[in-house]
Structure formats: structure tokens, C-alpha cells
C-alpha atoms as a PDB file:
ATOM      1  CA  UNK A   1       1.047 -40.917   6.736  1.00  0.00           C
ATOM      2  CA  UNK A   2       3.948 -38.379   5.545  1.00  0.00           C
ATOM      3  CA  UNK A   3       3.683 -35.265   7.146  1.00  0.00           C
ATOM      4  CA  UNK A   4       3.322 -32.518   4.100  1.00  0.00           C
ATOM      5  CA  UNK A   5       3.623 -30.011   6.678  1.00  0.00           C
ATOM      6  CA  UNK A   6       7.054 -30.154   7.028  1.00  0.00           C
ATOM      7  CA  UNK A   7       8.513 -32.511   4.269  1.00  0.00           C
ATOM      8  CA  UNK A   8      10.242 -31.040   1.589  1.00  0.00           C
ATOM      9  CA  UNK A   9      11.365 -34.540  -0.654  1.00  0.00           C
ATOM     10  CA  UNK A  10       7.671 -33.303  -2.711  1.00  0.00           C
ATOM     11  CA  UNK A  11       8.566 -29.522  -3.590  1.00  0.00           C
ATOM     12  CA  UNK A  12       6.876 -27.199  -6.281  1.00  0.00           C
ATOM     13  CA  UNK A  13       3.430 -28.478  -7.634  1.00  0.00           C
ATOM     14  CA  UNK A  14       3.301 -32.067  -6.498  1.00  0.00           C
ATOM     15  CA  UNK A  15       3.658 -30.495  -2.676  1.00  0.00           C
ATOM     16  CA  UNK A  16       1.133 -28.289  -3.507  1.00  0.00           C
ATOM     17  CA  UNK A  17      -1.441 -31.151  -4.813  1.00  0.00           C
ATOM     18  CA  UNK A  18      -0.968 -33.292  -1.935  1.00  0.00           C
ATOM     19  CA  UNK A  19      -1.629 -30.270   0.496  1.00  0.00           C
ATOM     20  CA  UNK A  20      -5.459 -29.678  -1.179  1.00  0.00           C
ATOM     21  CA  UNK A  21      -5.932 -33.174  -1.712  1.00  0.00           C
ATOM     22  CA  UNK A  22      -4.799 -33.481   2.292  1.00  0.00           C
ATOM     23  CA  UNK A  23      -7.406 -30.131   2.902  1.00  0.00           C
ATOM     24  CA  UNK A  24     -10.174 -31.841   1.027  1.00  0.00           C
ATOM     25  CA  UNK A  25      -9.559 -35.443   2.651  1.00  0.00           C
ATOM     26  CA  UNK A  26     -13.717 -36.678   3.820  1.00  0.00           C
ATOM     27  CA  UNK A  27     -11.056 -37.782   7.385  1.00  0.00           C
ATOM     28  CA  UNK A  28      -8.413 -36.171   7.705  1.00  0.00           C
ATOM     29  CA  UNK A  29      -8.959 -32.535   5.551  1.00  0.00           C
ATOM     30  CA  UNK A  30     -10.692 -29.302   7.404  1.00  0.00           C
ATOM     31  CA  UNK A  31     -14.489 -29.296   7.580  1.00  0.00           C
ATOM     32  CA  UNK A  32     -14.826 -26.000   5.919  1.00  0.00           C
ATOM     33  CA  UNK A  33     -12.634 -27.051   2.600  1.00  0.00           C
ATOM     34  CA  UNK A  34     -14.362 -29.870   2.637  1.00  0.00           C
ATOM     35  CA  UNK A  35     -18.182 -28.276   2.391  1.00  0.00           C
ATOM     36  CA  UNK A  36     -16.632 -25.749  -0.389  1.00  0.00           C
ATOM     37  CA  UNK A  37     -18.261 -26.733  -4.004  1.00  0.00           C
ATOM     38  CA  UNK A  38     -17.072 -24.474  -7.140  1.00  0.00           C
ATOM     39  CA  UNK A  39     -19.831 -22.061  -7.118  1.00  0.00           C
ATOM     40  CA  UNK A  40     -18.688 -21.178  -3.351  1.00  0.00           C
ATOM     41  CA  UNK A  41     -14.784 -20.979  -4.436  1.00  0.00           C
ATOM     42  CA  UNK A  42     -15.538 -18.848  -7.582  1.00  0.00           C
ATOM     43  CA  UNK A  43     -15.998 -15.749  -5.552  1.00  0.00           C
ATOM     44  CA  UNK A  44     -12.185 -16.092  -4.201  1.00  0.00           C
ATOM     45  CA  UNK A  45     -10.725 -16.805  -7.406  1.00  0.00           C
ATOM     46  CA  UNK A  46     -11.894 -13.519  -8.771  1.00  0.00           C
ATOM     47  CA  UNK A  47     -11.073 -12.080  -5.658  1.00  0.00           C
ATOM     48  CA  UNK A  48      -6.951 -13.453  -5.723  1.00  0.00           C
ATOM     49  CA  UNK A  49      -6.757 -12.257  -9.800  1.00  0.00           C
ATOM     50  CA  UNK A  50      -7.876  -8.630  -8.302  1.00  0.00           C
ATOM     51  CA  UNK A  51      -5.298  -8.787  -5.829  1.00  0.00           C
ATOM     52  CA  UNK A  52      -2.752  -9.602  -8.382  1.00  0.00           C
ATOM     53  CA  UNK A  53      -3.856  -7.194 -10.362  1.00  0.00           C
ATOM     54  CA  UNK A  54      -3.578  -4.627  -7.542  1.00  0.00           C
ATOM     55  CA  UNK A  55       0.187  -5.526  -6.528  1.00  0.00           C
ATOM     56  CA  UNK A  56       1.522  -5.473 -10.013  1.00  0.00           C
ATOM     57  CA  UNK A  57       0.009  -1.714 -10.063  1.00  0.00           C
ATOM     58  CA  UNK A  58       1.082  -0.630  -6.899  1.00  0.00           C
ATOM     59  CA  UNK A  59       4.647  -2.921  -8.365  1.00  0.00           C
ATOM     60  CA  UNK A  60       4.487  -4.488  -4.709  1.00  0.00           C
ATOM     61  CA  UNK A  61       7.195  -7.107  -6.024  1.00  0.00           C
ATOM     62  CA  UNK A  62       7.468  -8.520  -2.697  1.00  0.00           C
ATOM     63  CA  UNK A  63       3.355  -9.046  -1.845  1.00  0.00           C
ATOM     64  CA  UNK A  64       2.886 -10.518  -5.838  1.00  0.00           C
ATOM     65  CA  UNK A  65       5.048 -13.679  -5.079  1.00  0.00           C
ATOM     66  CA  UNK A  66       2.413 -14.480  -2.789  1.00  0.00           C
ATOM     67  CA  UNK A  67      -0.592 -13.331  -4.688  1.00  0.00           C
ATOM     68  CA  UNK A  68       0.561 -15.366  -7.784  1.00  0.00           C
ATOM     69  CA  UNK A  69       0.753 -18.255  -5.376  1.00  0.00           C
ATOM     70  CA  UNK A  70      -2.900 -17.553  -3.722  1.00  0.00           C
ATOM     71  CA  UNK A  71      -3.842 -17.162  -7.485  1.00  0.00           C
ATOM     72  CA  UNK A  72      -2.429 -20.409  -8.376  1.00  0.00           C
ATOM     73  CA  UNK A  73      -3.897 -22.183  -5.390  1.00  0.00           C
ATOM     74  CA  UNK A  74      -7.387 -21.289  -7.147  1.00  0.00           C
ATOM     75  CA  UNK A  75      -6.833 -23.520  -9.754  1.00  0.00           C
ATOM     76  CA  UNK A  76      -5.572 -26.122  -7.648  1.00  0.00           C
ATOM     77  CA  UNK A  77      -8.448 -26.011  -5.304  1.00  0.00           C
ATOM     78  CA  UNK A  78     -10.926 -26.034  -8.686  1.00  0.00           C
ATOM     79  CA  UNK A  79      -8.541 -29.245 -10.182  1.00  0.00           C
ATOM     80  CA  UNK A  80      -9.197 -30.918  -6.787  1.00  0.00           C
ATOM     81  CA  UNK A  81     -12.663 -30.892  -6.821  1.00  0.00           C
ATOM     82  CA  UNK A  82     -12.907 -31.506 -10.257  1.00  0.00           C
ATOM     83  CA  UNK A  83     -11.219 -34.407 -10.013  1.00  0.00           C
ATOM     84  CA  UNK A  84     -13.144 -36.019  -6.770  1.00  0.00           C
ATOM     85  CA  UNK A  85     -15.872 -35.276  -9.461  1.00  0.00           C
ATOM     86  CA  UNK A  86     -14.526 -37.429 -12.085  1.00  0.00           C
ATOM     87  CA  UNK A  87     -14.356 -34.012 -14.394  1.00  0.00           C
ATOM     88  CA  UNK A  88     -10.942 -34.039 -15.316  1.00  0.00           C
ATOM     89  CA  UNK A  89      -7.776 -33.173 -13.278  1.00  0.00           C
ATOM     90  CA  UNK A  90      -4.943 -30.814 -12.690  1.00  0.00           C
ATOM     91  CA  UNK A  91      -2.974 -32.497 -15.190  1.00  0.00           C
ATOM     92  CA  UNK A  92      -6.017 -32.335 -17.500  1.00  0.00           C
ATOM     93  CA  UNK A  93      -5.510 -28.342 -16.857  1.00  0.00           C
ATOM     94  CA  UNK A  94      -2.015 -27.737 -17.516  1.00  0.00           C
ATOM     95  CA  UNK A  95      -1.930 -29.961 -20.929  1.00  0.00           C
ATOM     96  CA  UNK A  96      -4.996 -28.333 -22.382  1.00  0.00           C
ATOM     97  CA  UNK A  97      -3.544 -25.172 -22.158  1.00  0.00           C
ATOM     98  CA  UNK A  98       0.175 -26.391 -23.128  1.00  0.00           C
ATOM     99  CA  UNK A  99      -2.112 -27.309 -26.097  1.00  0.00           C
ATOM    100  CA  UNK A 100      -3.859 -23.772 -25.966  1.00  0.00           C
ATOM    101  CA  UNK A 101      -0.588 -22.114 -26.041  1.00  0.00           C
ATOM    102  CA  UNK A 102       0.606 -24.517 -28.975  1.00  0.00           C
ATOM    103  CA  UNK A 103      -1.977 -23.844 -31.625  1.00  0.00           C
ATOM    104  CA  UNK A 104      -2.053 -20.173 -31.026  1.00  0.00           C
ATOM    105  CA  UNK A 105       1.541 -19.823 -31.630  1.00  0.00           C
ATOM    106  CA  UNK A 106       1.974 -20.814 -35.052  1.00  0.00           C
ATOM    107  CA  UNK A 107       4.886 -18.230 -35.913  1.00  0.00           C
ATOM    108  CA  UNK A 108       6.888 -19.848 -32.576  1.00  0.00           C
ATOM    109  CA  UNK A 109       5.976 -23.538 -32.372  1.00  0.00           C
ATOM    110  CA  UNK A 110       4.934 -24.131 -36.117  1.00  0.00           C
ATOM    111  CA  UNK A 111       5.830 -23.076 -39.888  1.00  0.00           C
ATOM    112  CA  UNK A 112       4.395 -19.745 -39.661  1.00  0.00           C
ATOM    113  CA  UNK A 113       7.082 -16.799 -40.257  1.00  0.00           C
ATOM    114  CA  UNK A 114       7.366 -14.520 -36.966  1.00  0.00           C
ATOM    115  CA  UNK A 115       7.600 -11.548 -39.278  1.00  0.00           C
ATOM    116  CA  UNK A 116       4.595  -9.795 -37.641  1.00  0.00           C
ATOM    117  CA  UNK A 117       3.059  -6.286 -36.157  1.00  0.00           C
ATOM    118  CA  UNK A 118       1.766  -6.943 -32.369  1.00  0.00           C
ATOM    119  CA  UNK A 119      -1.569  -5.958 -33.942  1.00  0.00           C
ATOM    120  CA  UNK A 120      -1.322  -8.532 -36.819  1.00  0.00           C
ATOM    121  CA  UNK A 121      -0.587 -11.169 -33.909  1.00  0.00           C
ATOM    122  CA  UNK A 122      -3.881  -9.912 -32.262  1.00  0.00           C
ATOM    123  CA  UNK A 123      -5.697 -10.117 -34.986  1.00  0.00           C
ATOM    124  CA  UNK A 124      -4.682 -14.022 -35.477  1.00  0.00           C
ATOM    125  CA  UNK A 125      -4.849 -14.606 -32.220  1.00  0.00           C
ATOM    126  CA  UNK A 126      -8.759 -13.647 -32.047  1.00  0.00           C
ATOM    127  CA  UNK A 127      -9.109 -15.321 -35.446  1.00  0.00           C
ATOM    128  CA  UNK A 128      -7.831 -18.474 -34.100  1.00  0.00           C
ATOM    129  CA  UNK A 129     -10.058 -18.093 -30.672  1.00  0.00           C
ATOM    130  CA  UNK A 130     -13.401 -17.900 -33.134  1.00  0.00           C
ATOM    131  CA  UNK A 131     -11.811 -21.591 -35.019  1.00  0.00           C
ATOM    132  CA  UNK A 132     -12.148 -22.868 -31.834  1.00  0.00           C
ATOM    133  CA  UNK A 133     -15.569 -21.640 -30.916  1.00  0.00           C
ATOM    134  CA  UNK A 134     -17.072 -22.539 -34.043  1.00  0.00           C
ATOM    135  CA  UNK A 135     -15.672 -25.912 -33.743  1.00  0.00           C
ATOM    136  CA  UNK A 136     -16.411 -26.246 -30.341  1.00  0.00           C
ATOM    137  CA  UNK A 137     -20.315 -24.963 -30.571  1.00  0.00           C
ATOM    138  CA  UNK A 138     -20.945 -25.117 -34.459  1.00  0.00           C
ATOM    139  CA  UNK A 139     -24.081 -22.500 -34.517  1.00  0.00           C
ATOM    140  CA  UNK A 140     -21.813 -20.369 -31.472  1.00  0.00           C
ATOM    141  CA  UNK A 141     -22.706 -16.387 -32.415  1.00  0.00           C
ATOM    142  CA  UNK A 142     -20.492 -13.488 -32.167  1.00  0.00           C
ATOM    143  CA  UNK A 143     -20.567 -12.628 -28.869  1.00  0.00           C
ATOM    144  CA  UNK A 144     -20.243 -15.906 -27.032  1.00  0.00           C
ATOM    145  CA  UNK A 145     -17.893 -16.877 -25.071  1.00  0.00           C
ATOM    146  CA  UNK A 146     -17.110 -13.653 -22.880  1.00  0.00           C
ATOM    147  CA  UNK A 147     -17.581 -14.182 -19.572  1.00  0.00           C
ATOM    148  CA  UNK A 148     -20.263 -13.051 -17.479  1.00  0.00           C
ATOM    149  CA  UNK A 149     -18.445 -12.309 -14.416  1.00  0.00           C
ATOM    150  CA  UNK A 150     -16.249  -9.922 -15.865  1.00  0.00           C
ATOM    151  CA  UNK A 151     -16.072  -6.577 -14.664  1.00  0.00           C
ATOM    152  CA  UNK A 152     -19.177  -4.720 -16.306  1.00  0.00           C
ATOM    153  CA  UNK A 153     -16.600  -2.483 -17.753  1.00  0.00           C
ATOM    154  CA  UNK A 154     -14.667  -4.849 -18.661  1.00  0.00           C
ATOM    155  CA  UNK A 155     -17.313  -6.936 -20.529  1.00  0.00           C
ATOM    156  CA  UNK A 156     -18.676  -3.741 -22.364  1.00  0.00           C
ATOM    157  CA  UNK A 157     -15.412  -3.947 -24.190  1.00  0.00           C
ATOM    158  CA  UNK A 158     -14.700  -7.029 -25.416  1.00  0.00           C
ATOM    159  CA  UNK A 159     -18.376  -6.936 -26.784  1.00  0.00           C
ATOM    160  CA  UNK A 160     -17.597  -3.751 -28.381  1.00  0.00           C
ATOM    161  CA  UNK A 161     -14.455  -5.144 -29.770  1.00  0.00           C
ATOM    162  CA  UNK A 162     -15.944  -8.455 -31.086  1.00  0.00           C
ATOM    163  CA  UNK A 163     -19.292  -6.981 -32.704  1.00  0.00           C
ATOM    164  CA  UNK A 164     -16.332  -4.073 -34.150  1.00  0.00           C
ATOM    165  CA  UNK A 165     -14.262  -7.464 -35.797  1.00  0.00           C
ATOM    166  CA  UNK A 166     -17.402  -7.729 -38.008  1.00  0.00           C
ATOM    167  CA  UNK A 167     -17.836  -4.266 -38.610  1.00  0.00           C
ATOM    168  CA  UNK A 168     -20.400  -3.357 -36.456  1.00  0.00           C
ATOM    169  CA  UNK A 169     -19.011  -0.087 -34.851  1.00  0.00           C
ATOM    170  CA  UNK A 170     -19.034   3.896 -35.565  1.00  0.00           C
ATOM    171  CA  UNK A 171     -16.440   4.728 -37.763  1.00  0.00           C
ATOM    172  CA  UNK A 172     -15.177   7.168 -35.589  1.00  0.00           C
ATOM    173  CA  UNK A 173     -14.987   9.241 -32.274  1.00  0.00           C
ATOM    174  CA  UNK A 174     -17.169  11.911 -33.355  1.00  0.00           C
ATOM    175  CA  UNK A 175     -20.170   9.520 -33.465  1.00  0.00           C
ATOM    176  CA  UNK A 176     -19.807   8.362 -30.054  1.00  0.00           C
ATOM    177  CA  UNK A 177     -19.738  12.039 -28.514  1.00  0.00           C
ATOM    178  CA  UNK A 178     -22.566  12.510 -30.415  1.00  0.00           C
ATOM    179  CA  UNK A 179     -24.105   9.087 -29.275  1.00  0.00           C
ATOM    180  CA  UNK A 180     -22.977   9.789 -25.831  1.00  0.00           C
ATOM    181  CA  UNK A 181     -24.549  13.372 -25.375  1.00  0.00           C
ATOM    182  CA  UNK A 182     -27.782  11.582 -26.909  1.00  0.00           C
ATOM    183  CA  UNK A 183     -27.269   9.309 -23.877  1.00  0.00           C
ATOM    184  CA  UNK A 184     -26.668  11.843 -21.449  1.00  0.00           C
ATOM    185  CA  UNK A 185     -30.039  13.691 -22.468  1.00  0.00           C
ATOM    186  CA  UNK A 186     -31.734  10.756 -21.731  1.00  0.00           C
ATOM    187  CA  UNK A 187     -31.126  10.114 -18.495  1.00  0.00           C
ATOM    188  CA  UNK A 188     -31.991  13.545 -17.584  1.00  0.00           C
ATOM    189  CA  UNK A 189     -35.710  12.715 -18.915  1.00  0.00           C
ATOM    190  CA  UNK A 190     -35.351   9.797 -17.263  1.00  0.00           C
ATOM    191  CA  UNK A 191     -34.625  11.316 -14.037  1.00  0.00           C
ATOM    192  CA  UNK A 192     -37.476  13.818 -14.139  1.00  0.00           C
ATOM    193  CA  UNK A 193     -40.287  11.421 -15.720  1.00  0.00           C
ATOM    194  CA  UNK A 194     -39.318   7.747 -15.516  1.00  0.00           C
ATOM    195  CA  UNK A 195     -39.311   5.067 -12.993  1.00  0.00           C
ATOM    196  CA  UNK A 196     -36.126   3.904 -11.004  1.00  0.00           C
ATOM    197  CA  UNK A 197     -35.906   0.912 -13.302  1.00  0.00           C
ATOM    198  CA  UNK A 198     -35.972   3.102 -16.095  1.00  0.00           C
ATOM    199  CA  UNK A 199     -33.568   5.454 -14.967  1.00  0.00           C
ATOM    200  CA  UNK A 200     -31.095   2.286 -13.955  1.00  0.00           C
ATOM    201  CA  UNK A 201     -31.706   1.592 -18.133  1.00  0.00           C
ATOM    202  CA  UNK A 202     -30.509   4.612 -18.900  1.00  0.00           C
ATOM    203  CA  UNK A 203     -27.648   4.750 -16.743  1.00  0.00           C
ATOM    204  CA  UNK A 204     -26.406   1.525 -18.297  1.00  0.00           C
ATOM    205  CA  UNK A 205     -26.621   2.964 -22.016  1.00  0.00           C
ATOM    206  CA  UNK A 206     -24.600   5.833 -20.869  1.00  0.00           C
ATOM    207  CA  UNK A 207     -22.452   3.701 -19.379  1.00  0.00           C
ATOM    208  CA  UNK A 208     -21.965   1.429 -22.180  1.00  0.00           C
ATOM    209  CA  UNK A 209     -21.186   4.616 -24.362  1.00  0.00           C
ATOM    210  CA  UNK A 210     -18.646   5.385 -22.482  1.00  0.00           C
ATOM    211  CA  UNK A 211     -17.112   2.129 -22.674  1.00  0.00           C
ATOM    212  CA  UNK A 212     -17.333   2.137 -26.541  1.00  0.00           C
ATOM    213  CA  UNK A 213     -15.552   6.216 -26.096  1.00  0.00           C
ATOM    214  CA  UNK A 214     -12.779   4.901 -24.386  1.00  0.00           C
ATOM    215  CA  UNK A 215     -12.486   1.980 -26.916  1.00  0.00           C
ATOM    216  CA  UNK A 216     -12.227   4.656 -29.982  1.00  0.00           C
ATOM    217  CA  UNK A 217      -9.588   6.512 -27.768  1.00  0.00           C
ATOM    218  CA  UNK A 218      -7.555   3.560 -26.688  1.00  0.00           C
ATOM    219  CA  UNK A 219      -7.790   3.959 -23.218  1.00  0.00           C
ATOM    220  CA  UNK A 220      -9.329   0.708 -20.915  1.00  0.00           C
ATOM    221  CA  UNK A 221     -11.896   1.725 -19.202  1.00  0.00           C
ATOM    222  CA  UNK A 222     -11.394  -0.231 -16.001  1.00  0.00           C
ATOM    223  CA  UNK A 223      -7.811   1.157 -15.923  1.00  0.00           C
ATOM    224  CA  UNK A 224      -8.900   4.791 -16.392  1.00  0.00           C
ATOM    225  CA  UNK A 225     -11.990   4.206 -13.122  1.00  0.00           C
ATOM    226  CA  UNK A 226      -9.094   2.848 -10.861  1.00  0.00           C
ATOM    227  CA  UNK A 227      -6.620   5.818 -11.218  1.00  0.00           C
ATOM    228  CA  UNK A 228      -9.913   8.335 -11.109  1.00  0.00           C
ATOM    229  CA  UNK A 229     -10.587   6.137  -7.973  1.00  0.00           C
ATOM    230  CA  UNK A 230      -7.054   6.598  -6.385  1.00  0.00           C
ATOM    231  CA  UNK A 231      -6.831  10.320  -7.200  1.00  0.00           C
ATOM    232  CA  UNK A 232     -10.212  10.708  -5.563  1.00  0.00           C
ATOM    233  CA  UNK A 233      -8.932   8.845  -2.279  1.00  0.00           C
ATOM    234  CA  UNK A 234      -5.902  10.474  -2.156  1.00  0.00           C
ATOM    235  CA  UNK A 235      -7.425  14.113  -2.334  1.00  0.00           C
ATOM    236  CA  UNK A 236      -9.901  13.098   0.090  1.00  0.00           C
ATOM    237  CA  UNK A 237      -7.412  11.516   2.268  1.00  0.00           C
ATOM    238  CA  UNK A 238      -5.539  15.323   2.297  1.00  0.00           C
ATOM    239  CA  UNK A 239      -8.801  17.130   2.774  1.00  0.00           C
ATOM    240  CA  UNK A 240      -9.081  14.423   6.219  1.00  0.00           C
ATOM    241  CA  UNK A 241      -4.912  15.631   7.246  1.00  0.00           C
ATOM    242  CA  UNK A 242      -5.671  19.685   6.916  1.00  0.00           C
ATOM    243  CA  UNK A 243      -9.146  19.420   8.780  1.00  0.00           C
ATOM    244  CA  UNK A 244      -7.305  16.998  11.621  1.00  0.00           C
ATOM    245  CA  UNK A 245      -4.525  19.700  11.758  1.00  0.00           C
ATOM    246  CA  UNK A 246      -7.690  21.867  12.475  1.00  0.00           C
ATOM    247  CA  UNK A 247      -9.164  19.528  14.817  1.00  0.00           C
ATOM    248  CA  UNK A 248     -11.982  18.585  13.048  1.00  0.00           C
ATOM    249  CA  UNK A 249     -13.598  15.703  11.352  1.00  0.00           C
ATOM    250  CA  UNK A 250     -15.150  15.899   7.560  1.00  0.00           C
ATOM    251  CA  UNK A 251     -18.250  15.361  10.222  1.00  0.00           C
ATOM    252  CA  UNK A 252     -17.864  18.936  11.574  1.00  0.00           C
ATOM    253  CA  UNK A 253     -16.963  20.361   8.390  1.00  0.00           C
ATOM    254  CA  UNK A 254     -19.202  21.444   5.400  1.00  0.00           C
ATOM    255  CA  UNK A 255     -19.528  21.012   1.467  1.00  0.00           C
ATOM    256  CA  UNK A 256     -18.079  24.561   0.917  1.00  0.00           C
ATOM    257  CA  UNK A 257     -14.673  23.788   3.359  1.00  0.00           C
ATOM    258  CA  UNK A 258     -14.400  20.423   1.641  1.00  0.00           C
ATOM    259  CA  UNK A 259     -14.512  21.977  -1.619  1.00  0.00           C
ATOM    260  CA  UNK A 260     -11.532  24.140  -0.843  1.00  0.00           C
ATOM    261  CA  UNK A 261      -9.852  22.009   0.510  1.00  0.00           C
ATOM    262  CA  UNK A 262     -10.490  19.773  -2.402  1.00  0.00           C
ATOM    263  CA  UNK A 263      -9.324  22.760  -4.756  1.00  0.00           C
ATOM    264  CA  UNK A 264      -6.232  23.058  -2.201  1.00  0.00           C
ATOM    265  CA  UNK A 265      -5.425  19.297  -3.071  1.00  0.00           C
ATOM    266  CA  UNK A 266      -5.593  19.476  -6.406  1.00  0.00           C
ATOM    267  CA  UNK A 267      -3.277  22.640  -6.847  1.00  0.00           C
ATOM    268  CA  UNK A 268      -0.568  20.547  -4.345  1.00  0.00           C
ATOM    269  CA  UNK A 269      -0.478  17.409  -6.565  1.00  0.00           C
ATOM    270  CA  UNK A 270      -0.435  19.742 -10.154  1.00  0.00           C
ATOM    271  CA  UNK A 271       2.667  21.838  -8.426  1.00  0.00           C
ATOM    272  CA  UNK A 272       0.583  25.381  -8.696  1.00  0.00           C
ATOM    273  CA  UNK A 273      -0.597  27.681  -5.562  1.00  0.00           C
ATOM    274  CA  UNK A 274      -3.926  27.461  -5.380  1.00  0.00           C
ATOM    275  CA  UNK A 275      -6.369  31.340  -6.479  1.00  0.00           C
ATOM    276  CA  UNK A 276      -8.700  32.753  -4.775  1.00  0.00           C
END
């Protein structure tokens, strides 16, 4: 048997195929790629596109050559399996979505003039995704085909956006601050006189508003949480260096210190001595 390992006469894909057919071999593979089924891989293939994700925004150039390959090993792994299956293959993959690429390029690869806004190209693109649906599923409805496992946030928008391609959607921002503080006053009943499922119900609408406010304002959602997210760590991480050059913990500290401190980090990152 040719030792993948350390042959390089196979480079690029083909090496790549014979290593996770050689991982998923019933004799020769590893036991625990060999129990794996999709439904247990699924969770690292969302996993790997985060981490992608997260190196292209921290532009860690020299960590996302290795993500994109974990990334790519993904669909590799799911190919393999498929194909011990009898599903379809990697080379099933790559030409249905040569194909993909193909039809939804009309202006490149066909007759259609390239003479186009960005937006226009959107627009056509998402046109030519609902073709495909309704030829796919005849009776499909608006809203199929986004995916569950998206990011709640995520999902909220592309919902928003497709139910908004048939003109389903506030006409402007105004509505959805008024919508949202609507919202808002609901979950503070909620809170005082409803149940914890309730309350959960109204979090989600308020939620979902806010998805839909950030739509009207072009700004994703998921985008916006993560730098809140980092700005958050980082201040906390400061308020943790001034109470260690103190010699204490947040532990031995108190709301009203971490709140100055918190004030103290905010004033260093906008460039402005803190008052008071």
C-alpha cells in the first residue's frame, strides 16, 4: 500500500481524497473517523466556517491558510461518506456547483451584457435562486430554503429580506422604532406578569425587531454583536490590568469600582480624560 503520509507524486485534492478515504478505511482508517456519520460531523463544519470567519476579521493571513484548509476538509469528510453511501461523490460536489456558478453568471459565462449595478446583480442573483427552488420543489413558499442552523441573527435576516422581495416589509425606519418600542413594552409586562416561556416569546420578538432595524439601516446584525462583543472584552480585560496593578481580583472588587473603571476604559479607547 503507498504510504500517503509521506508521498507527494498525489498533491492538491487527489492527496487529500485518498487521506479521508485512508481515515475512513473499515481496516486500516482510525476508529473514531470511522464511527463519525454526518449529523456528528455537522457540528465541526459550522465550527471551521466560524473560524474562518474569525481569522479573516482579525486578517490573521497566516492562521486562514489553514482554516480554509480545515474548512475544505469538511466537505471532503461529508463527500466521503456520501459516497460509501452511494449518495453522490466529491466530484458530484465540485461539478454541481461549477454548474451553480455557471447559470448564475449569465453576464460572464453567457449572452447577458455585464453592464450592471452590484445591486441589480443581487437582485438577479436571488431571482435566479427562487427559478431553482420553484423548479426544484414546485409548491416551495417564500421562505424555504434558509437554513436552520444559521445563526438566529443571521436567519432573522434573510427572512426579513425574502418576505421584503415580495413586499412584505415597513416602508421605513420610523415604523420599526415604533414597532420596536412596542416590543420593548412588552417584555416589561411580560417580566412582571407572564411566565418564563412567555417572557422567552417576548424576548424573541424584540429580538427579531431588532434584526429587521438593522436591516432598514444596513448594518448586519451578527457583525454589529461581534464588535459590541470585542469592545465589551476588551474594556473588561482593562478593568482586570488596573485592579491587578491594585492587587485585586474583579472577585474583591465591587459593581461601583468596576463601573469606573469601566468609565476609565472607555475614555482611554475614545482619546478623552475621563470627569468626575
Amino acid at each position: 500500500m503507498t504510504d500517503i503520509s509521506t508521498t507527494s507524486s498525489d498533491t492538491g485534492i487527489p492527496r487529500l481524497l485518498a487521506i479521508m478515504a485512508r481515515l475512513r478505511d473499515p481496516a486500516t482508517g482510525c476508529p473514531w473517523d470511522i464511527e463519525q456519520t454526518f449529523a456528528t460531523i455537522a457540528p465541526y463544519t459550522v465550527e471551521e466556517a466560524h473560524e474562518v470567519a474569525d481569522a479573516i476579521e482579525r486578517q490573521a493571513w497566516d492562521e486562514l491558510k489553514g482554516e480554509l484548509g480545515d474548512l475544505l476538509f469538511q466537505t471532503v469528510y461529508h463527500s466521503q461518506m456520501a459516497s460509501e453511501a452511494g449518495l453522490f461523490t466529491f466530484a458530484d460536489v465540485t461539478e454541481a456547483i461549477s454548474a451553480k456558478m455557471i447559470a448564475r453568471h449569465p453576464h460572464v459565462f453567457g449572452t447577458q451584457s455585464r453592464d450592471k449595478t452590484a445591486a441589480q446583480q443581487t437582485a438577479d442573483w436571488e431571482a435566479q435562486k427562487a427559478a431553482e427552488r420553484g423548479a426544484a420543489t414546485p409548491a416551495a413558499r417564500i421562505l424555504d430554503g434558509i437554513a436552520l442552523s444559521l445563526p438566529a441573527l443571521t436567519r432573522a435576516l434573510k427572512l426579513q429580506n425574502r418576505a421584503a422581495r415580495v413586499g412584505f416589509d415597513w416602508p421605513s425606519t420610523a415604523e420599526v422604532l415604533d414597532k420596536l418600542t412596542e416590543e420593548a413594552a412588552e417584555l416589561v409586562e411580560a417580566r412582571d406578569t407572564l411566565t418564563q416561556t412567555e417572557i422567552t416569546e417576548e424576548m424573541g420578538d424584540l429580538l427579531f425587531v431588532m434584526a429587521n432595524l438593522a436591516r432598514h439601516l444596513k448594518v448586519d446584525p451578527e457583525a454589529a454583536l461581534r464588535a459590541a462583543n470585542q469592545k465589551f472584552t476588551r474594556r473588561f480585560q482593562r478593568i482586570e490590568d488596573w485592579l491587578a496593578q491594585a492587587g485585586k481580583t474583579p472577585a474583591d472588587s465591587d459593581l461601583a469600582e468596576m463601573d469606573a473603571l469601566w468609565n476609565r476604559a472607555k475614555h482611554e479607547e475614545k482619546g478623552a480624560a475621563p470627569t468626575g
